[in-house]
Protein backbone atom coordinates (compact mmCIF):
# COMPACT_ATOMS: atom_id res chain seq x y z
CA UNK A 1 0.00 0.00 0.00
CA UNK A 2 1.28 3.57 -0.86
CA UNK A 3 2.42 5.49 1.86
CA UNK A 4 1.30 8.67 0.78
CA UNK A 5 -2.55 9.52 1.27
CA UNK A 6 -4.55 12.13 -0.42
CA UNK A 7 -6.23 14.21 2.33
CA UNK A 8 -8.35 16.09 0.37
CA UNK A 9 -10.20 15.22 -3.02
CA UNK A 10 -13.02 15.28 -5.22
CA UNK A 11 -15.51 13.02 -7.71
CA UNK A 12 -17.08 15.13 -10.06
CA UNK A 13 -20.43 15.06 -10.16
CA UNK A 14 -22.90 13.47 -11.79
CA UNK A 15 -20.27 10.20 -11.94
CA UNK A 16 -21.47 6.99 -12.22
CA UNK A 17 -21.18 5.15 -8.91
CA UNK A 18 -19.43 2.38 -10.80
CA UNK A 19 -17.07 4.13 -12.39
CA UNK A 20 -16.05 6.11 -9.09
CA UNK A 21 -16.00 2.49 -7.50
CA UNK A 22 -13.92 0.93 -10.02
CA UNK A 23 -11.60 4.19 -9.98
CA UNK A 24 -11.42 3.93 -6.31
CA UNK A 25 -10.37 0.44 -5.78
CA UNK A 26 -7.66 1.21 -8.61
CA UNK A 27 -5.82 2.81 -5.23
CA UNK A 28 -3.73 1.50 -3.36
CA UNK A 29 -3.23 4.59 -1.32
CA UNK A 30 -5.85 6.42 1.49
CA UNK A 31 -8.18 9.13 -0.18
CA UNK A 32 -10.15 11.60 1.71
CA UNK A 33 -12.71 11.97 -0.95
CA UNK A 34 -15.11 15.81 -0.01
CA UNK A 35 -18.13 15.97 -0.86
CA UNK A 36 -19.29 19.42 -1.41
CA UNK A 37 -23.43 19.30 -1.21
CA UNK A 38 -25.96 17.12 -2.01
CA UNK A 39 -24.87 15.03 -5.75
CA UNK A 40 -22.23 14.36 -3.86
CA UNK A 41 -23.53 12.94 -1.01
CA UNK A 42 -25.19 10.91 -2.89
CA UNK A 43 -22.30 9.54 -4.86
CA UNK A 44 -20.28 9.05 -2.33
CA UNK A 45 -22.70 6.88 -0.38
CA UNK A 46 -23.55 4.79 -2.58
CA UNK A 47 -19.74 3.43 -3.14
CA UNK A 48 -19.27 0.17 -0.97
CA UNK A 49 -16.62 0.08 1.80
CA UNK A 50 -12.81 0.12 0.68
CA UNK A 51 -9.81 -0.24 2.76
CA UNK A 52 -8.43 3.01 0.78
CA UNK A 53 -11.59 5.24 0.60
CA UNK A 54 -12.51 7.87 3.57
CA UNK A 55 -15.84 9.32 2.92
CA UNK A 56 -16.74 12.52 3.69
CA UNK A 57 -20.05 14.49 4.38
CA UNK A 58 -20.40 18.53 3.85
CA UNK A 59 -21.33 21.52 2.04
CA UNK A 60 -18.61 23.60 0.55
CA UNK A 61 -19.44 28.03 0.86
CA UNK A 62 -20.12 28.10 -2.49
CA UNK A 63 -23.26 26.11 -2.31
CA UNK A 64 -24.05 26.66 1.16
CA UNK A 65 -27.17 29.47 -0.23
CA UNK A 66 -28.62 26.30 -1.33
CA UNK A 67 -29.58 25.16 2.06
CA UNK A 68 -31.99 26.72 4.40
CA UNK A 69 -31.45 26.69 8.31
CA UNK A 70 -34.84 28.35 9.28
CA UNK A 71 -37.81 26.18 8.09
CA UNK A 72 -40.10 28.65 8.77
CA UNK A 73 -39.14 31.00 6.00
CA UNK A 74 -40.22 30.68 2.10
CA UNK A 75 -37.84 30.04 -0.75
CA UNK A 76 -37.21 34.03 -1.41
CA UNK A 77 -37.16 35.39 2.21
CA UNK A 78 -34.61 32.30 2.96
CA UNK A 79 -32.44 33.61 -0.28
CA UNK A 80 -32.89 37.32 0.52
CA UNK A 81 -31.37 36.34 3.65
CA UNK A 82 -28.75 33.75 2.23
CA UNK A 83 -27.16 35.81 -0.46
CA UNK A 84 -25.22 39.28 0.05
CA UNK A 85 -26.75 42.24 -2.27
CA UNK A 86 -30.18 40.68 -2.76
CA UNK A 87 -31.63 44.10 -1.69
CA UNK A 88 -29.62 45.68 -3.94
CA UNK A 89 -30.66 44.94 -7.20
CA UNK A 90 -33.90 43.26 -7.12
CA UNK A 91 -34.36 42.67 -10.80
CA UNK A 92 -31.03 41.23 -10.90
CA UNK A 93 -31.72 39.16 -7.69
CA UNK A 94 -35.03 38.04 -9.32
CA UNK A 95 -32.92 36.52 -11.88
CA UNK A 96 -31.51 34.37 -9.79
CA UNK A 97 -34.02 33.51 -7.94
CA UNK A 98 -36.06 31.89 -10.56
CA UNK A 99 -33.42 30.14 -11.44
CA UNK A 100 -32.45 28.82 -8.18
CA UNK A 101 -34.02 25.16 -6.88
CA UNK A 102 -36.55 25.19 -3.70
CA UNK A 103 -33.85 25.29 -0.43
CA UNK A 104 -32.72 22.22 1.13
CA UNK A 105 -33.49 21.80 5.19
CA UNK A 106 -30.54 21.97 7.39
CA UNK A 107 -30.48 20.09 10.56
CA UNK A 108 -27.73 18.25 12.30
CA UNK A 109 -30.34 15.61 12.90
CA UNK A 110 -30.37 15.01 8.97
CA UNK A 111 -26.55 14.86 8.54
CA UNK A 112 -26.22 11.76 10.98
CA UNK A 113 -25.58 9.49 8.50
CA UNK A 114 -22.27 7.38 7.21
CA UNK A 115 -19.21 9.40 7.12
CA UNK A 116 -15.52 8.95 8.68
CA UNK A 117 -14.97 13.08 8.12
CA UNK A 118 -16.80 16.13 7.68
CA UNK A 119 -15.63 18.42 4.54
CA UNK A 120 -15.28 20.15 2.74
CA UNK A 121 -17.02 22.78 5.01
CA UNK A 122 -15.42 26.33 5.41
CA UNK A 123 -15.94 30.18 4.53
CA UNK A 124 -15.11 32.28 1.73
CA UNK A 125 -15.42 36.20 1.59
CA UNK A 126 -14.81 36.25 -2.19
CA UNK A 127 -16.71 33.36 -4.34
CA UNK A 128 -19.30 35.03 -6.18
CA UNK A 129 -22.55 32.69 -7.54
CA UNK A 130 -22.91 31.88 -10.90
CA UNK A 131 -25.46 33.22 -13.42
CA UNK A 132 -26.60 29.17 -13.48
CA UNK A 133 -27.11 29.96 -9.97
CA UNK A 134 -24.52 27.40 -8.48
CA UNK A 135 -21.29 25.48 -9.76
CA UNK A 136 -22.07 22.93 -12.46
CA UNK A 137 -25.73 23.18 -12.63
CA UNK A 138 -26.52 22.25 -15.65
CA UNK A 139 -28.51 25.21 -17.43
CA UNK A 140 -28.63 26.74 -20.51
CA UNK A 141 -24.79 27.60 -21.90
CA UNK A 142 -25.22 31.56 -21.68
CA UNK A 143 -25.88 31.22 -17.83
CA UNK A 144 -21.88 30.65 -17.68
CA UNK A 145 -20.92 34.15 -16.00
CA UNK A 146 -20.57 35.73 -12.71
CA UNK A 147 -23.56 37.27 -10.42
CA UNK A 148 -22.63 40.29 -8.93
CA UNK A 149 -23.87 38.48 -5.86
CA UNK A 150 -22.04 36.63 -3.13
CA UNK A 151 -23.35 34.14 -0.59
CA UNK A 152 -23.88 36.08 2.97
CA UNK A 153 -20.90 35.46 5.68
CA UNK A 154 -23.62 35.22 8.26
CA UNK A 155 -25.46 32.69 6.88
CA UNK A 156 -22.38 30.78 5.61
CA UNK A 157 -20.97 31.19 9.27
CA UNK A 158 -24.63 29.38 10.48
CA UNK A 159 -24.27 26.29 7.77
CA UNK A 160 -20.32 25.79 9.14
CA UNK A 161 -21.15 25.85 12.83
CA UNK A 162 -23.64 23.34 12.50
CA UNK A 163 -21.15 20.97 10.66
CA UNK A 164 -18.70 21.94 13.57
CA UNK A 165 -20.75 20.77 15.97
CA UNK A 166 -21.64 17.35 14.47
CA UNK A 167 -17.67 16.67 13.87
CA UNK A 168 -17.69 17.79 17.59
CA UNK A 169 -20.29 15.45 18.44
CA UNK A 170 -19.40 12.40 16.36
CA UNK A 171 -15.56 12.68 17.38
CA UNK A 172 -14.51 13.05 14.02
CA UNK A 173 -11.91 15.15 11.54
CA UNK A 174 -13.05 18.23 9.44
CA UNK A 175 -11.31 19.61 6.45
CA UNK A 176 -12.00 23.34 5.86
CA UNK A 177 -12.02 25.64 2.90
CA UNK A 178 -11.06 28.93 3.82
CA UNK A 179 -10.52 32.10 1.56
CA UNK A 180 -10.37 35.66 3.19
CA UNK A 181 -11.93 34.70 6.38
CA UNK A 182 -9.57 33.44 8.85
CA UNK A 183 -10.51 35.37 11.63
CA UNK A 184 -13.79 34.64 11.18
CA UNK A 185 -13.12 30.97 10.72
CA UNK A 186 -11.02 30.72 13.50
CA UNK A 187 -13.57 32.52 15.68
CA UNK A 188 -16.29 30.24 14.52
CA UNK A 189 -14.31 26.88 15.40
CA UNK A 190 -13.56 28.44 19.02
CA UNK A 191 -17.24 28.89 19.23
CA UNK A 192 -17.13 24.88 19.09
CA UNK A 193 -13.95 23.15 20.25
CA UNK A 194 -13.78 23.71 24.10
CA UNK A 195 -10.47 21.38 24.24
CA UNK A 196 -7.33 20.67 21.82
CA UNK A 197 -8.46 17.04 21.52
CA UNK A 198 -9.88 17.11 18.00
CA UNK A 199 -8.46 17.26 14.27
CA UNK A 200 -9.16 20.00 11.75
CA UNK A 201 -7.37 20.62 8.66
CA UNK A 202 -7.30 23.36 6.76
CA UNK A 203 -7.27 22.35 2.80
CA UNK A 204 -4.97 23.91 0.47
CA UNK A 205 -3.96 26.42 3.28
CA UNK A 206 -2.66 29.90 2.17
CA UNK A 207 -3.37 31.77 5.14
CA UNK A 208 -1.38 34.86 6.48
CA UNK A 209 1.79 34.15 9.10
CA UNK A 210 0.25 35.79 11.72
CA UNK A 211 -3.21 33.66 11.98
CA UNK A 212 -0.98 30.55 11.36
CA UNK A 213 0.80 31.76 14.71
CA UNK A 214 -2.86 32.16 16.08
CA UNK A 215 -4.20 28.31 14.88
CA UNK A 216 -0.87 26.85 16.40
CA UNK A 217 -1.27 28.91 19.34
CA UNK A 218 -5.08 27.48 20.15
CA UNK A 219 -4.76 23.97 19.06
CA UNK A 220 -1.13 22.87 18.78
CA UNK A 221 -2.20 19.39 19.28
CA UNK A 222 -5.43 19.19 16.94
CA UNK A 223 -4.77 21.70 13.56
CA UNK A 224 -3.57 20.38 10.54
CA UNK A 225 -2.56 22.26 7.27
CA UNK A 226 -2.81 20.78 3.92
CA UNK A 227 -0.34 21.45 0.87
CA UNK A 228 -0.95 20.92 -2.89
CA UNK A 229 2.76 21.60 -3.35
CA UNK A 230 2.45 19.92 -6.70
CA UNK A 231 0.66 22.80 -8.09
CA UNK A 232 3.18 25.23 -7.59
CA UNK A 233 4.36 27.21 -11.21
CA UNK A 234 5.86 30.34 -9.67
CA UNK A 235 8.86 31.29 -7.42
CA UNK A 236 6.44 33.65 -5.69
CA UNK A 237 4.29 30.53 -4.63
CA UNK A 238 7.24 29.00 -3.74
CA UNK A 239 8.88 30.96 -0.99
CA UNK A 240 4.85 31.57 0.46
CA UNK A 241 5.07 27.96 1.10
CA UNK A 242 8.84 28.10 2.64
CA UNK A 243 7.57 30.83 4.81
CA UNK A 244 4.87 29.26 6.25
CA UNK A 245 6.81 25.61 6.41
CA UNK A 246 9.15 27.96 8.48
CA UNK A 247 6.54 28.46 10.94
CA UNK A 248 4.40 25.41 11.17
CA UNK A 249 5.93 22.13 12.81
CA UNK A 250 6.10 19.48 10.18
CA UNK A 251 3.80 17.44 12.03
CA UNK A 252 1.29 19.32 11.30
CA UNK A 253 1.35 18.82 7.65
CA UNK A 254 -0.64 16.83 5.10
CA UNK A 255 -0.62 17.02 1.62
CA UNK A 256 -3.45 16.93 -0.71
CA UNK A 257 -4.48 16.94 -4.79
CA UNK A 258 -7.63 18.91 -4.19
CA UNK A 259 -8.71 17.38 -7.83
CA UNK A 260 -11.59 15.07 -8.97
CA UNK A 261 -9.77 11.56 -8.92
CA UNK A 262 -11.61 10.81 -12.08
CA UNK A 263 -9.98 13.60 -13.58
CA UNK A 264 -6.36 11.27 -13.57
CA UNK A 265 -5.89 9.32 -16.29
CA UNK A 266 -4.55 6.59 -14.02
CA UNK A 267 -3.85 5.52 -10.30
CA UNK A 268 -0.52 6.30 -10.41
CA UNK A 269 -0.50 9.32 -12.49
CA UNK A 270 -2.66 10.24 -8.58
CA UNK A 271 0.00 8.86 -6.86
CA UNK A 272 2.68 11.10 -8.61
CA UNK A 273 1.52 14.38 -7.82
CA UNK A 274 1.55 13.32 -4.39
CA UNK A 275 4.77 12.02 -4.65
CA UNK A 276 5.91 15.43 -5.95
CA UNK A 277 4.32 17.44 -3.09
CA UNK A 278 6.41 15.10 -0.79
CA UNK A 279 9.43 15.96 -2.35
CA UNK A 280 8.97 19.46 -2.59
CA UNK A 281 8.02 19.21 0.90
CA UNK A 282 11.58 17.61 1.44
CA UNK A 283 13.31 20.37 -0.16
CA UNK A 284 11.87 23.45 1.53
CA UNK A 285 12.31 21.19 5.38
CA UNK A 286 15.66 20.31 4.15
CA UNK A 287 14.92 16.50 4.98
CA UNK A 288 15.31 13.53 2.93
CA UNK A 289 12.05 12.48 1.05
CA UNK A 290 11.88 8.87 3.07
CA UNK A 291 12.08 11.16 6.09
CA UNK A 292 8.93 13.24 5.04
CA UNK A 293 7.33 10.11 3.60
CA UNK A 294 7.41 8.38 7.02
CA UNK A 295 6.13 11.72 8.82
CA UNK A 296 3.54 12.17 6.45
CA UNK A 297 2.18 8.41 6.82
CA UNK A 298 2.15 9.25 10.97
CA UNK A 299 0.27 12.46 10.64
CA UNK A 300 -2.13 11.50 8.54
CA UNK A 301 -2.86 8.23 10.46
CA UNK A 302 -2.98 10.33 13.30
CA UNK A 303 -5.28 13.23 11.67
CA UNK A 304 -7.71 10.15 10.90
CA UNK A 305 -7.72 9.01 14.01
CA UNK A 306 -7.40 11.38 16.37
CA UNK A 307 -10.72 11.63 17.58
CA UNK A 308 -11.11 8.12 18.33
């Protein structure tokens, strides 16, 4: 089995459950596979149990206007309230609003289902919704711009905590998008995790040195940050990731593809970009690669695991 595990990836949507099965037990390496709202949680359920195959349960900030936490309100007071600038532009707004589906109830009673983590869950001050209304859906071709509109912090901030809380709950990990917002994510998770006895990572982490400092500073035994290195094209990128590597201890580190695994041609075409965050991962520690590879293999078993 491959040393190296993917802790955060994707399926696209709309994949047949076979396929992602069959593509799946093509691994012989972990994958944290996210689900990001509700095709997804579909999908992902439906594949049988494999040895390799973590499944997930959550709804990313870019569909979180999708889901309604207050019953009591209809589908345009909950979207008024959901989606920053509604007021604004009301002919614009109404749009949107016919083209968005009836809301989806919210309750942590309804999540309780299957999962070994929750993700990918988070906050993010600059996505703005599509004309379609959300990623992917499939709608006519000209619907392929930008809104002016964004989903509300507040009501994103509502849809996280109650993921927080079942992770809390359940005793289990939580990988977390974050763009722009780390205060405010940071604030949110304190709101939920009395004690340093959990495990949250934060996905394809960019953040600023100083709320790095902060993160290691309130949970030094339960935050994890996750690296594409792989992706990196630009010396700029680079040295961002040298700096923070500076600051965080490298057992705190995972690294991650953040790609639909369908998307790879094969298995091991998967496995290589991993490989390749490893190594650049060895390079800007200054360790040797089977050093990293065997402190990658503990954190991640113990990111997995840690809230057992």
């Amino acid at each position: 089995m491959g040393k190296l595990s993917d802790a955060h990836c994707h399926a696209t949507s709309g994949l047949d459950v076979e396929k992602l099965a069959s593509i799946l037990e093509a691994r012989n390496f972990n994958c944290c596979l996210m689900s990001t709202y509700w095709r997804d949680w579909e999908l992902i359920q439906q594949v049988r149990p494999l040895r390799t195959l973590l499944k997930s349960q959550g709804i990313h900030p870019w569909f979180s206007h999708l889901y309604r936490v207050d019953k009591t309100l209809s589908k345009a007071e909950h979207y008024m309230t959901a989606i920053s600038g509604a007021n604004g532009d009301t002919e614009s707004f109404q749009i949107l609003l016919d083209l968005l589906p009836e809301p989806i109830d919210l309750s942590m009673d309804e999540l309780d289902t299957d999962f070994e983590i929750l993700g990918e869950i988070g906050l993010d001050k600059v996505f703005r919704i599509p004309q379609s209304g959300y990623p992917n859906y499939p709608t006519d071709e000209k619907n392929t711009g930008l809104t002016k509109f964004r989903v509300d912090i507040d009501h994103q901030k509502k849809v996280l905590g109650i993921f927080l809380e079942l992770a809390y709950r359940k005793r289990v990990p939580v990988s977390v998008h974050c763009v722009k917002a780390h205060g405010a994510l940071l604030d949110q998770v304190l709101k939920v995790y009395a004690r340093d006895d959990s495990a949250i990572c934060l996905h394809s982490y960019n953040g600023p040195i100083s709320q790095t400092h902060q993160w290691l500073k309130k949970f030094p035994n339960s935050i994890y940050f996750s690296f594409p290195l792989f992706t990196i094209v630009e010396d700029e990128q680079a040295q961002k990731y040298r700096d923070l590597l500076k600051v965080i201890p490298i057992d705190r580190v995972l690294i991650e593809t953040d790609r639909a695994i369908d998307s790879y041609d094969s298995a091991n075409a998967h496995y290589q970009d991993l490989k390749k965050s490893a190594q650049l991962l060895a390079k800007f520690t200054d360790r040797s690669y089977g050093e990293v590879e065997r402190i990658l293999e503990r954190n991640f078993a113990r990111f997995v695991n840690r809230c057992d």
